[in-house]
Protein backbone atom coordinates (compact mmCIF):
# COMPACT_ATOMS: atom_id res chain seq x y z
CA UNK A 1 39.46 1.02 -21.76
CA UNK A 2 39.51 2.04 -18.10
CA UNK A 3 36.95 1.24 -15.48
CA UNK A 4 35.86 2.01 -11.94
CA UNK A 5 35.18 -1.17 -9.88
CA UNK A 6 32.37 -0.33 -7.37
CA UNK A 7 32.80 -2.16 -3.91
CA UNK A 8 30.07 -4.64 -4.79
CA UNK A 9 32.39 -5.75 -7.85
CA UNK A 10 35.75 -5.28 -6.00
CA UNK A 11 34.20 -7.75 -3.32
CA UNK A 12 32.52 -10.40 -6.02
CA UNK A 13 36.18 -10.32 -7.38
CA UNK A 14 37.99 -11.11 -3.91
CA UNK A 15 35.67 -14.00 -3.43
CA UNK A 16 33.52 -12.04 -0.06
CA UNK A 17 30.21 -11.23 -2.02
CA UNK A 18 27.51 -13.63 -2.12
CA UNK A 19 26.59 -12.62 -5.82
CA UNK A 20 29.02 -13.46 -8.33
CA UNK A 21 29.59 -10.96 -11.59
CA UNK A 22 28.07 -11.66 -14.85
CA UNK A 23 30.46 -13.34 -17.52
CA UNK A 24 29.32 -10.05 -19.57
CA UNK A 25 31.40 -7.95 -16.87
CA UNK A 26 34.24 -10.69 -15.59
CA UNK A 27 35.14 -9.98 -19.90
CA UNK A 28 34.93 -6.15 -19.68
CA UNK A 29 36.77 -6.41 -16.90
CA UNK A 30 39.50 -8.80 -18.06
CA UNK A 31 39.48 -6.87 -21.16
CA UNK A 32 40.29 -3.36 -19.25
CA UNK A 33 43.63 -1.47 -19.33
CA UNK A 34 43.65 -0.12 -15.89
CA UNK A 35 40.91 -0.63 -13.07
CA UNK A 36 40.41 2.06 -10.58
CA UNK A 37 39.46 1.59 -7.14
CA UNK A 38 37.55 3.89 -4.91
CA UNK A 39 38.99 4.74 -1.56
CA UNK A 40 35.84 5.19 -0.56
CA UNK A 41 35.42 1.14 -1.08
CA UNK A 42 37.90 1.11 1.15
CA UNK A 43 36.25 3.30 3.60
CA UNK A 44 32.47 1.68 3.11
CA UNK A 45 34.29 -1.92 3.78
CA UNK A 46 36.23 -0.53 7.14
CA UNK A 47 32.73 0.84 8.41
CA UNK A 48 30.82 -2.34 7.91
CA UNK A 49 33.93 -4.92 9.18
CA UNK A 50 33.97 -2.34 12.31
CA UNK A 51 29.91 -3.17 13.14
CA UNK A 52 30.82 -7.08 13.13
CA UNK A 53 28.34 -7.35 9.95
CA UNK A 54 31.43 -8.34 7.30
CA UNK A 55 33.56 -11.34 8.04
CA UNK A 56 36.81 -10.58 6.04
CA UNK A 57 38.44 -13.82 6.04
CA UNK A 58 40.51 -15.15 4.82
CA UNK A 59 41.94 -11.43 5.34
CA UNK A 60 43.40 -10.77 9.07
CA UNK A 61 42.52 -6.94 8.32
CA UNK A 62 40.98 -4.25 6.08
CA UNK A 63 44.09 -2.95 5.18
CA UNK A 64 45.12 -6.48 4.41
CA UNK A 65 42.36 -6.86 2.02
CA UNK A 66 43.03 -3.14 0.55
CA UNK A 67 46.59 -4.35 -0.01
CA UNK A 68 45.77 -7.55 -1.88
CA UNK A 69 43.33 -5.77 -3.96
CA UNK A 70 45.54 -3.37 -5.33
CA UNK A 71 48.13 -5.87 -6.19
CA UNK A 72 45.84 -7.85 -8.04
């Protein structure tokens, strides 16, 4: 099974949301054989970081962040 992780998840799973996913969709998404990404997470992230209204640390960067997400 494939899925699409939305930014909301994609931040719950890099520790940076304040609402943490479901056990229900930590299994799916344990269970999955290849998570996608949007760039436009990527994008939506940048935008918000660049206002001052998302701290990123422990990340020095957004690409930083983008870079440790896809490795995971």
């Amino acid at each position: 099974m494939d899925l699409i992780l939305d930014t909301c998840a994609l931040l719950s799973l890099a520790g940076l949301a304040r609402r943490k996913l479901s056990r229900k969709t930590l299994t799916l998404i344990q269970a999955a054989d290849r998570l996608t990404l949007s760039a436009c997470g990527l994008f939506e992230i940048s935008l918000k970081h660049k206002r001052g209204g998302f701290p990123l640390e422990p990340f020095d960067s957004v690409q930083s962040f983008w870079n440790q997400a896809v490795k995971s």
